[in-house]
Protein backbone atom coordinates (compact mmCIF):
# COMPACT_ATOMS: atom_id res chain seq x y z
CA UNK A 1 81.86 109.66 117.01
CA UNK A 2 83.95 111.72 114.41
CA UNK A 3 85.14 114.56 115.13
CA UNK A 4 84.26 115.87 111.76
CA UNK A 5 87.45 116.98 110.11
CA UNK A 6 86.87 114.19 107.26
CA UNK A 7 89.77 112.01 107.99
CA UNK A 8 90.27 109.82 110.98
CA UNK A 9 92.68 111.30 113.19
CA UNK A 10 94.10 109.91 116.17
CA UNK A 11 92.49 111.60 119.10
CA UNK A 12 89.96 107.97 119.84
CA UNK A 13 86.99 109.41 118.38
CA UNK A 14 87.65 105.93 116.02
CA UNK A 15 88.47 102.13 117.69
CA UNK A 16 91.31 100.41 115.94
CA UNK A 17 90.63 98.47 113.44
CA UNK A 18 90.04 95.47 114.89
CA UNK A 19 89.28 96.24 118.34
CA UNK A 20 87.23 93.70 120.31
CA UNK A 21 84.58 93.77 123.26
CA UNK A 22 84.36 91.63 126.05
CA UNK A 23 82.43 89.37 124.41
CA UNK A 24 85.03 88.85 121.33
CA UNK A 25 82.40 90.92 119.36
CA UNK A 26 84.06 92.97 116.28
CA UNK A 27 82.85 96.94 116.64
CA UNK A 28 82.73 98.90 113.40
CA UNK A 29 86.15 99.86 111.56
CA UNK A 30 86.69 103.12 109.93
CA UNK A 31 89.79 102.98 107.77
CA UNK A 32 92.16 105.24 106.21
CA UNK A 33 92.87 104.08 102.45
CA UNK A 34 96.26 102.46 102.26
CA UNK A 35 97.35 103.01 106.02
CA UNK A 36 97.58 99.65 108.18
CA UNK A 37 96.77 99.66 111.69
CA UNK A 38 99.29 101.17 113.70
CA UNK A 39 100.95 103.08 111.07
CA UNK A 40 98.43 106.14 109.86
CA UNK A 41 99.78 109.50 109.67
CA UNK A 42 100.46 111.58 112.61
CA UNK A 43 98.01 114.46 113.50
CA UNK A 44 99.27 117.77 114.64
CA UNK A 45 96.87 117.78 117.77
CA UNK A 46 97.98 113.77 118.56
CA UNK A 47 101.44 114.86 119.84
CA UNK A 48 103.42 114.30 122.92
CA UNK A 49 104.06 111.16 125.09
CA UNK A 50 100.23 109.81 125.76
CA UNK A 51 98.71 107.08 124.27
CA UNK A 52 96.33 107.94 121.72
CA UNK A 53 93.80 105.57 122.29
CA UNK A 54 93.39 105.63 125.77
CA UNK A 55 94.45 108.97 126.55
CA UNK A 56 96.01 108.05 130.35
CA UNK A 57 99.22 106.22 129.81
CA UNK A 58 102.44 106.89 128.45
CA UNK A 59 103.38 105.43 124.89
CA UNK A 60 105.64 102.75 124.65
CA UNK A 61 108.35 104.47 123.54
CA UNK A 62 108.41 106.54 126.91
CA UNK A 63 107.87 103.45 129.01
CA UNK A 64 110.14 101.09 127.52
CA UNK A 65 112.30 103.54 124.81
CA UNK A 66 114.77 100.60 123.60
CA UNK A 67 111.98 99.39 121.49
CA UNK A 68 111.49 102.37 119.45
CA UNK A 69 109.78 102.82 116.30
CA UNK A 70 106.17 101.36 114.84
CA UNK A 71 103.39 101.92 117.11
CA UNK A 72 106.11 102.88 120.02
CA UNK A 73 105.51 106.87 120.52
CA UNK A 74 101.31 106.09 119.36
CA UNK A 75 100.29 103.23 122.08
CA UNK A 76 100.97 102.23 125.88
CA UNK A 77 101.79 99.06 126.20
CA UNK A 78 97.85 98.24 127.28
CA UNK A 79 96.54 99.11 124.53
CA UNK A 80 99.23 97.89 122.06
CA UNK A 81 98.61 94.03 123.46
CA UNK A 82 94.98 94.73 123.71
CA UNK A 83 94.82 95.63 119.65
CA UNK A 84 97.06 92.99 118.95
CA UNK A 85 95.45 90.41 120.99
CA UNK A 86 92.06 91.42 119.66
CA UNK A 87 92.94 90.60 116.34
CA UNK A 88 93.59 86.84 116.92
CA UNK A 89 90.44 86.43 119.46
CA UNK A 90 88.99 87.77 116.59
CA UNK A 91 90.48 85.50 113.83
CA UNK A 92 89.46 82.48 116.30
CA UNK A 93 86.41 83.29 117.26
CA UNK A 94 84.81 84.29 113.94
CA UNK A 95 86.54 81.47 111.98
CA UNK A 96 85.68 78.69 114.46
CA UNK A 97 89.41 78.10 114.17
CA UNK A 98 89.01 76.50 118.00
CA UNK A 99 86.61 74.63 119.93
CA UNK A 100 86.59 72.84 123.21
CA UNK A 101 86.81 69.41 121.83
CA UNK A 102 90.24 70.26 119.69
CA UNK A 103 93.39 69.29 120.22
CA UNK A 104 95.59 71.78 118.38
CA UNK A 105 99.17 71.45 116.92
CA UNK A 106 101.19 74.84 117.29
CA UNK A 107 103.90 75.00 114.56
CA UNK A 108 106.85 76.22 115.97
CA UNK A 109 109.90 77.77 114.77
CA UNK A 110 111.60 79.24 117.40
CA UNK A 111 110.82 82.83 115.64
CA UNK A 112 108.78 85.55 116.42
CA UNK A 113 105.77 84.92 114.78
CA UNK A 114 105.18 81.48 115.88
CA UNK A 115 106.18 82.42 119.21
CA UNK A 116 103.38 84.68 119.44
CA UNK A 117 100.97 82.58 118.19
CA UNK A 118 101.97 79.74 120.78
CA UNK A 119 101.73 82.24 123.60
CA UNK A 120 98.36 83.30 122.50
CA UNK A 121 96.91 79.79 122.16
CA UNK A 122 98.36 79.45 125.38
CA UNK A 123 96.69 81.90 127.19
CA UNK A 124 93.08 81.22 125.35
CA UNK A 125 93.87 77.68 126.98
CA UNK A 126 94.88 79.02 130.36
CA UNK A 127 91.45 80.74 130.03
CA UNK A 128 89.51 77.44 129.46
CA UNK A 129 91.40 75.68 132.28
CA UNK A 130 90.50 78.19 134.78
CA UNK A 131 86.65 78.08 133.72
CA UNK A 132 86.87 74.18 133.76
CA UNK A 133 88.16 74.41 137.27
CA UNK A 134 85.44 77.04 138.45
CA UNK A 135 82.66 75.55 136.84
CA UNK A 136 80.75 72.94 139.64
CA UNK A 137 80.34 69.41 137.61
CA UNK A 138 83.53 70.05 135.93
CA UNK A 139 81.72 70.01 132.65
CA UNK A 140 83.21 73.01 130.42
CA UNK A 141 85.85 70.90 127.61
CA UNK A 142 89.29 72.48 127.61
CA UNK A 143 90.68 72.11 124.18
CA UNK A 144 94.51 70.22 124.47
CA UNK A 145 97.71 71.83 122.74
CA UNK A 146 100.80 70.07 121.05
CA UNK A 147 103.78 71.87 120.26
CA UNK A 148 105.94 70.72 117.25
CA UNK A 149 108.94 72.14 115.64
CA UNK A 150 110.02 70.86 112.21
CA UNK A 151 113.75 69.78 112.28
CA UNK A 152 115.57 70.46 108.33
CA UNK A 153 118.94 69.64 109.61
CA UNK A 154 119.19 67.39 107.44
CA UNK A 155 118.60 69.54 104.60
CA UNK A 156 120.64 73.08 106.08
CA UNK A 157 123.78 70.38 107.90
CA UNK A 158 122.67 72.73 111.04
CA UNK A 159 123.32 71.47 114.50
CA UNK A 160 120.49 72.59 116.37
CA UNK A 161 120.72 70.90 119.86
CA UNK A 162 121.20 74.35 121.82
CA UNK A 163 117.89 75.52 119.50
CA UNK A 164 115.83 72.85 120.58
CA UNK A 165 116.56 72.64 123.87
CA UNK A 166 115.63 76.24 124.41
CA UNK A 167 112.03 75.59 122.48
CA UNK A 168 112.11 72.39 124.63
CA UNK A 169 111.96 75.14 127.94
CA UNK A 170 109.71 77.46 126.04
CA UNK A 171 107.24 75.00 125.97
CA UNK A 172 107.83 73.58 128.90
CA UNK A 173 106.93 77.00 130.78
CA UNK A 174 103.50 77.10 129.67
CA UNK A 175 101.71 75.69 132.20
CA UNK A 176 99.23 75.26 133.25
CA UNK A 177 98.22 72.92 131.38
CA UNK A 178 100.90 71.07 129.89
CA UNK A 179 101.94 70.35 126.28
CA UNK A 180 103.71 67.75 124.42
CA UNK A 181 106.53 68.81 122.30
CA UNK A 182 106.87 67.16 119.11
CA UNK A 183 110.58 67.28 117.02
CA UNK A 184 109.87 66.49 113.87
CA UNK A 185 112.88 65.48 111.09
CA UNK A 186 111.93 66.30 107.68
CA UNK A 187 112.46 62.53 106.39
CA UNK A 188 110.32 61.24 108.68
CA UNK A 189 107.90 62.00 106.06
CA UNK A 190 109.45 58.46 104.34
CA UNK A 191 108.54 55.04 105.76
CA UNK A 192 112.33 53.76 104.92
CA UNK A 193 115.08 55.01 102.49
CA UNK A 194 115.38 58.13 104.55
CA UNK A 195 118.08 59.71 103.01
CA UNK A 196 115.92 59.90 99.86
CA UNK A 197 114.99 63.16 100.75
CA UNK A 198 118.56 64.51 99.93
CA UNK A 199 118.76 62.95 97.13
CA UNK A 200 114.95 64.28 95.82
CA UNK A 201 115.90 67.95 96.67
CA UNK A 202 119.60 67.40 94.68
CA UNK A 203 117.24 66.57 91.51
CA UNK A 204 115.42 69.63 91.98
CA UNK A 205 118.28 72.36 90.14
CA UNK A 206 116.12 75.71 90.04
CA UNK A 207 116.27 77.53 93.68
CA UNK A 208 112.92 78.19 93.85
CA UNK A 209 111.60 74.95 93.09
CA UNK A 210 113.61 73.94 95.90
CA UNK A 211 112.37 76.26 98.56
CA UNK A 212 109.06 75.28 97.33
CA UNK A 213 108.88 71.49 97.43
CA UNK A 214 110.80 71.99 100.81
CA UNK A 215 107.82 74.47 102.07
CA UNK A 216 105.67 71.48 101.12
CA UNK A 217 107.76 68.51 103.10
CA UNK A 218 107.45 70.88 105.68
CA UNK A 219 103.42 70.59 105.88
CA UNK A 220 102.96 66.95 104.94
CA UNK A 221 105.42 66.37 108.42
CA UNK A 222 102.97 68.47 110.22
CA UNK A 223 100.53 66.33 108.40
CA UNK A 224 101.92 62.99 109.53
CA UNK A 225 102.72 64.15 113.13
CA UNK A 226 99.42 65.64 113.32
CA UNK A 227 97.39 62.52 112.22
CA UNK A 228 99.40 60.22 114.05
CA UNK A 229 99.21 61.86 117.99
CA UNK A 230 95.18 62.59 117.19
CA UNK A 231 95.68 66.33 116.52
CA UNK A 232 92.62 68.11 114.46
CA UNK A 233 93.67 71.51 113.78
CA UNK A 234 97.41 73.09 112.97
CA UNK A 235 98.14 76.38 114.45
CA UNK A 236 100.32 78.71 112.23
CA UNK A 237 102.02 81.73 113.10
CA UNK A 238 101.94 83.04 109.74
CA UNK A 239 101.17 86.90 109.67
CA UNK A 240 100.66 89.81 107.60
CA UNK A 241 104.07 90.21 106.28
CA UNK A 242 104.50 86.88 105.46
CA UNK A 243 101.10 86.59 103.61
CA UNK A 244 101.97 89.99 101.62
CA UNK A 245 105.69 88.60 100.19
CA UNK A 246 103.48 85.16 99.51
CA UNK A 247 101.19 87.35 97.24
CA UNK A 248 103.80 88.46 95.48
CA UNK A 249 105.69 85.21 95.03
CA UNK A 250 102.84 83.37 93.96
CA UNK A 251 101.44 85.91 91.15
CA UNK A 252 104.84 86.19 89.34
CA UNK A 253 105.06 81.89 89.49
CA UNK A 254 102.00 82.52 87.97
CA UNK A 255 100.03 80.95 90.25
CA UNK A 256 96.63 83.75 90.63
CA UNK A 257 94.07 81.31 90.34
CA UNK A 258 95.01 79.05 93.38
CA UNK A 259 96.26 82.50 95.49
CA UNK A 260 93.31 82.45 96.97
CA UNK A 261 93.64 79.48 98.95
CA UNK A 262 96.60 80.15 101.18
CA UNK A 263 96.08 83.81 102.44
CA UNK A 264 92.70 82.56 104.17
CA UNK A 265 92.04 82.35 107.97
CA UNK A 266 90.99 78.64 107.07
CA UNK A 267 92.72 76.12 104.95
CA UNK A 268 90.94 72.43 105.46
CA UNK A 269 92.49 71.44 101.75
CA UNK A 270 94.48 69.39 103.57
CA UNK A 271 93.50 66.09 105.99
CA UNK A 272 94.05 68.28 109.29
CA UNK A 273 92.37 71.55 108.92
CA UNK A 274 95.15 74.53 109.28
CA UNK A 275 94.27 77.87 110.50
CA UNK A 276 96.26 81.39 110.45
CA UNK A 277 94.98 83.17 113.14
CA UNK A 278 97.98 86.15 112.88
CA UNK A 279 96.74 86.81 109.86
CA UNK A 280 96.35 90.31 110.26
CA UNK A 281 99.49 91.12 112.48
CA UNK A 282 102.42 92.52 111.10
CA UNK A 283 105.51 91.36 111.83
CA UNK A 284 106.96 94.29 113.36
CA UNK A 285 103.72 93.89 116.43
CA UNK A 286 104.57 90.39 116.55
CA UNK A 287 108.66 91.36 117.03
CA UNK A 288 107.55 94.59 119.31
CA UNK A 289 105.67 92.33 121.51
CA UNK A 290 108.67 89.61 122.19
CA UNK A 291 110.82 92.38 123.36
CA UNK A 292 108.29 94.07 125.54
CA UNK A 293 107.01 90.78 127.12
CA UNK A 294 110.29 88.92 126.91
CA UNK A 295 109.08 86.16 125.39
CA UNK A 296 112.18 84.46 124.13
CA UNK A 297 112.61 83.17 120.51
CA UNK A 298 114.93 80.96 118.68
CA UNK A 299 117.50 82.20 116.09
CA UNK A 300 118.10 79.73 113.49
CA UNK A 301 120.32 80.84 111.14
CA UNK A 302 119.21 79.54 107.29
CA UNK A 303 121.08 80.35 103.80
CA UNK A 304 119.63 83.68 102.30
CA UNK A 305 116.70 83.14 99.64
CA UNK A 306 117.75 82.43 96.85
CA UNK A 307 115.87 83.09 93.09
CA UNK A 308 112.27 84.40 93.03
CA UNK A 309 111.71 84.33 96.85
CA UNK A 310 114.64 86.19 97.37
CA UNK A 311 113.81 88.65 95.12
CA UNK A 312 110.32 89.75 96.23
CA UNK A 313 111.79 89.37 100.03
CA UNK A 314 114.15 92.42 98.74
CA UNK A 315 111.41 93.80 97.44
CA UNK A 316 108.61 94.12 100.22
CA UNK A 317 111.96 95.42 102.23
CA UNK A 318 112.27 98.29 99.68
CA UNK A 319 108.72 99.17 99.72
CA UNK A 320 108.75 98.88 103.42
CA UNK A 321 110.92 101.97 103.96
CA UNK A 322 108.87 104.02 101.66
CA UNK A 323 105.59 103.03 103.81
CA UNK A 324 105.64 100.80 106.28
CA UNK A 325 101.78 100.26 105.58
CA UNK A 326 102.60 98.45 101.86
CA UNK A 327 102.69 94.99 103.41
CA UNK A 328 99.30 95.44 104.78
CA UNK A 329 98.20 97.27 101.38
CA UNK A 330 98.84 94.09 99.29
CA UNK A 331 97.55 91.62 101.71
CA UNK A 332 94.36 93.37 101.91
CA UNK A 333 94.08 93.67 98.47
CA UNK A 334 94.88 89.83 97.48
CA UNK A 335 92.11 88.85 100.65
CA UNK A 336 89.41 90.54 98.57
CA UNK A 337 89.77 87.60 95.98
CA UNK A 338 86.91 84.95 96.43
CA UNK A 339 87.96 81.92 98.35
CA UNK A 340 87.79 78.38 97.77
CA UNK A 341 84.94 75.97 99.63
CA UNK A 342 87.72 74.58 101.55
CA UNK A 343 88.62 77.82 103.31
CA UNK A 344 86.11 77.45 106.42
CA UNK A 345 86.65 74.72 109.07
CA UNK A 346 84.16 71.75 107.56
CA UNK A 347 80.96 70.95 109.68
CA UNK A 348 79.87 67.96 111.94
CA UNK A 349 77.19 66.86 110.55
CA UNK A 350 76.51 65.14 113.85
CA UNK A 351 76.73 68.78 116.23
CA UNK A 352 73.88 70.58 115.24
CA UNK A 353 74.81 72.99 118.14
CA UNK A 354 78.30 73.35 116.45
CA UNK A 355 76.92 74.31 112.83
CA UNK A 356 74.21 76.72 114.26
CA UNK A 357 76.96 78.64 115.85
CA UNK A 358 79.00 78.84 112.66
CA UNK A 359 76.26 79.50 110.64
CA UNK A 360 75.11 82.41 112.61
CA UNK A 361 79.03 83.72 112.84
CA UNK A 362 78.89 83.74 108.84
CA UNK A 363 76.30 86.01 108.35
CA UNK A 364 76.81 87.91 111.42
CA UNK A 365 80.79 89.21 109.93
CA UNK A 366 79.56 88.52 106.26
CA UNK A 367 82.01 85.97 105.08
CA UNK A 368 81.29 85.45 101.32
CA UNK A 369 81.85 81.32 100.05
CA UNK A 370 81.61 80.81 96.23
CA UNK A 371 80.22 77.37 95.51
CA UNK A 372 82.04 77.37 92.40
CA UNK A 373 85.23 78.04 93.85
CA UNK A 374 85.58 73.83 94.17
CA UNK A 375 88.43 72.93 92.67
CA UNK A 376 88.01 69.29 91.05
CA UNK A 377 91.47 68.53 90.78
CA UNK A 378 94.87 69.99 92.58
CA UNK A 379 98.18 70.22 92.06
CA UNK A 380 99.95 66.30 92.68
CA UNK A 381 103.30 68.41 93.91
CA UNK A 382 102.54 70.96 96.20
CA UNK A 383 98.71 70.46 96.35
CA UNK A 384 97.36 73.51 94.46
CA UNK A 385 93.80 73.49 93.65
CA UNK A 386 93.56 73.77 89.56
CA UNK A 387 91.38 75.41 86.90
CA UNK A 388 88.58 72.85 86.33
CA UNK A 389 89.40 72.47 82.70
CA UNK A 390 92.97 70.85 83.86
CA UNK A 391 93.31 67.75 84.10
CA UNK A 392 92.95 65.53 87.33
CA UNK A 393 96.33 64.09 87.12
CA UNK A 394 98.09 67.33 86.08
CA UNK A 395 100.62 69.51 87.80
CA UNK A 396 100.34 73.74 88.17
CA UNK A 397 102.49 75.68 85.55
CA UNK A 398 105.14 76.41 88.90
CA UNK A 399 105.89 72.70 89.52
CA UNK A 400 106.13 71.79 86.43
CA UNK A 401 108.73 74.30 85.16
CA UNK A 402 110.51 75.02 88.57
CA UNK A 403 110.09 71.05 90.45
CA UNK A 404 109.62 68.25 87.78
CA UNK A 405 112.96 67.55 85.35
CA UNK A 406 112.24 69.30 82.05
CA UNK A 407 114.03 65.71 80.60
CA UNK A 408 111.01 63.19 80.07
CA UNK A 409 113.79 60.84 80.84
CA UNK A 410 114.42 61.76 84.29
CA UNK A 411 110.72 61.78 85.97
CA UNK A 412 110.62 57.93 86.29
CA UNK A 413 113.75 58.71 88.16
CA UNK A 414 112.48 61.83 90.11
CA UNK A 415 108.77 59.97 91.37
CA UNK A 416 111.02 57.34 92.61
CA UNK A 417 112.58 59.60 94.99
CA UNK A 418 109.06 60.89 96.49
CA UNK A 419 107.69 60.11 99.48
CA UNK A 420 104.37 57.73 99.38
CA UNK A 421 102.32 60.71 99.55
CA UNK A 422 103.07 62.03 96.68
CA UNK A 423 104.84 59.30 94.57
CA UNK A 424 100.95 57.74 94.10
CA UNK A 425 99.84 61.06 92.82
CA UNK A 426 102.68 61.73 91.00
CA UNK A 427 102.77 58.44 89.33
CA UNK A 428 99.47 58.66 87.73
CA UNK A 429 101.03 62.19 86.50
CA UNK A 430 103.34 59.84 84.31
CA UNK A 431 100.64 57.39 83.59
CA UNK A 432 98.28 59.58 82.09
CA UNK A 433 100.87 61.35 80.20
CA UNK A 434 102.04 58.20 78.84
CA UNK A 435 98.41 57.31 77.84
CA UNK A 436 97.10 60.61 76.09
CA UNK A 437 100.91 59.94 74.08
CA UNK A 438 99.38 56.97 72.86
CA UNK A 439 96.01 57.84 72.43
CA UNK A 440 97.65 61.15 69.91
CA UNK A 441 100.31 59.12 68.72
CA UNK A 442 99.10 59.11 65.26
CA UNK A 443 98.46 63.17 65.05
CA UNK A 444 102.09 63.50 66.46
CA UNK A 445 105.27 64.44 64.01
CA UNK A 446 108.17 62.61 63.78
CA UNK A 447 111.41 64.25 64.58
CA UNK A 448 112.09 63.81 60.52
CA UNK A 449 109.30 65.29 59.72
């Protein structure tokens, strides 16, 4: 209970904010208005070297000082993973982001995040295996994991054999039970004519638009891989930090109304079903935990952001160092907007069992769904969900200013350079254009006139 001074103070008369039971059960959060979890203001009778949850051990910062800063002098290193594991048991459990009968693709980068993320799905696996192996008819499903790093060598001239080869032992170490590790060149996404993927991004001047159509090859190979080796959920290591710069990005593109659909835990837009179960880890926690538990990651060196990415990147970093609690801030205050009907994992008909469960996890952590939040159209380029008064061949305002060549003249050339994927959607972009030209021809002015 409180111990009635009005705020909450650090003494454990609160659980962290999303600290878990046994049982994966969410208890009740108190929170302190703009302060993330790990990063509320110190109390003058919190002092000294004991963790302030637990009260026994010594913080982090005592037991393993080279770390240093964050939740170093607050947590021991117990309760620190605890917290941080919580939140992704959580993120599963309550999102149905994993079942038994799953096989999950891990995106991998070789970085912190997704490192994290692939040793947590690891160990909820490990988990499963051993209860499989205990059980007496062998009859408790053990969900199987797939690994797969998306190679842009092609695109950055990088030579990554060293990088992959160390990802190839990461992966290789978690066992039991073992995983297949996918490499996955960007092109790939084209049936032949692979180098047209040079040649598409060299059409594409404006640095953002760049960055962003690349973002995009980079899920439709997850995509392809995924739907070709039988996988039915993707695993992303995106977390808190990442989510809060994406905010920003995406409100000055002027992209607010389809925000919404990529800060969920759930995003089954797409033909696999992805899932963010970091979402509420920062990426200090993420980097704290690497060092601590010497879980090695990947440095791939790639060309500073340039444009609009780059700029809100400097940005977050400047607000960062006023309050380290600003990422969290904005996340949490973008996550309050309504989400789309495709931000829940979609339900088998067939397994009533299945949909009782989800059902019941719904109402039990009050997750709101808008039925009118169904986009009937999305964005042909980077798969956007658009205003229902936009039209069903149509691009967002972003693509079409920052992607498609402002010279009518030059998208018959440009659609020829997309992959199948997109060059069918993209082509009835030009179609119907071409059409309603027609169709207004005779309300149009001539240049002369």
């Amino acid at each position: 209970m409180s111990c009635g001074t009005g705020v909450a103070c650090e003494s454990g008369c609160y659980r962290g904010e999303y600290s878990v039971d046994g049982d994966g059960d969410k208890r009740n959060p108190v929170e302190v208005e703009g302060e993330g979890f790990g990063f509320s203001s110190p109390r003058p009778d919190c002092s000294g070297n004991i963790c302030v949850k637990c009260k026994v051990g010594e913080t982090i910062a005592v037991t393993h000082p080279s770390v240093g800063g964050g939740d170093s002098g607050k947590f021991c290193y117990g309760c620190f993973r605890s917290n941080l594991f919580g939140k992704f048991r959580f993120a599963v459990t309550s999102n149905a982001m994993i079942s038994p009968s799953d096989h999950v693709l891990v995106a991998f980068s070789g970085g912190t995040s997704s490192r994290v993320a692939l040793q947590f799905v690891h160990e909820i696996q490990q988990k499963a295996q051993k209860n499989h192996d205990a059980s007496r008819d062998r009859s408790l499903s053990v969900f199987e994991v797939g690994v797969a790093y998306i190679d842009e060598s092609t695109v950055y001239s990088d030579v990554l054999d060293s990088a992959i080869g160390d990802m190839k032992v990461t992966v290789s170490s978690l066992t039991p039970p073992a995983k297949k590790f996918f490499v996955v060149p960007t092109e790939s996404i084209y049936t032949c004519e692979k180098e047209n993927l040079s040649k598409l991004l060299g059409a594409v001047g404006d640095p953002t638009g760049k960055e962003d159509l690349l973002k995009h090859i980079r899920m439709l190979s997850l995509q392809k891989v995924a739907v070709e080796n039988g996988y039915t959920k993707i695993v992303l290591g995106t977390c808190t930090s990442r989510i809060a710069r994406h905010v920003l990005e995406e409100t000055v593109k002027g992209k607010g109304f389809s925000l919404s659909a990529d800060i969920q835990y759930v995003d089954a837009r797409w033909k696999i079903p992805v899932v963010l179960p970091l979402r509420d880890c920062l990426c200090a926690e993420l980097s704290m935990l690497c060092i601590i538990d010497r879980l090695k990651t990947v440095s791939i060196q790639r060309p500073l952001s340039g444009g609009i990415n780059g700029l809100i990147s400097s940005f977050v970093e400047l607000l960062k160092e006023e309050n380290p609690s600003r990422e969290s801030t904005i996340m949490r205050t973008a996550v309050k907007l309504a989400p789309f009907t495709f931000n829940s994992i979609p339900l088998d008909d067939g397994d009533c069992l299945a949909a009782s469960k989800w059902r019941r996890r719904q109402k039990k952590y009050n997750a709101k769904t808008d039925s009118s939040r169904a986009p009937t159209s999305y964005c042909i380029i980077c798969s956007s969900p658009l205003k229902m008064t936009a039209a069903a061949d149509d691009v967002c305002s972003s693509c079409r200013y920052q992607i498609l060549p402002q010279d009518p003249s030059l998208v018959e050339s440009f659609v020829s350079l997309l992959p199948r994927s997109m060059a069918t959607a993209e082509s009835s972009y030009v179609v119907g254009r071409e059409l309603l030209r027609e169709q207004i021809q005779d309300l149009l002015l001539s240049d002369c006139d």
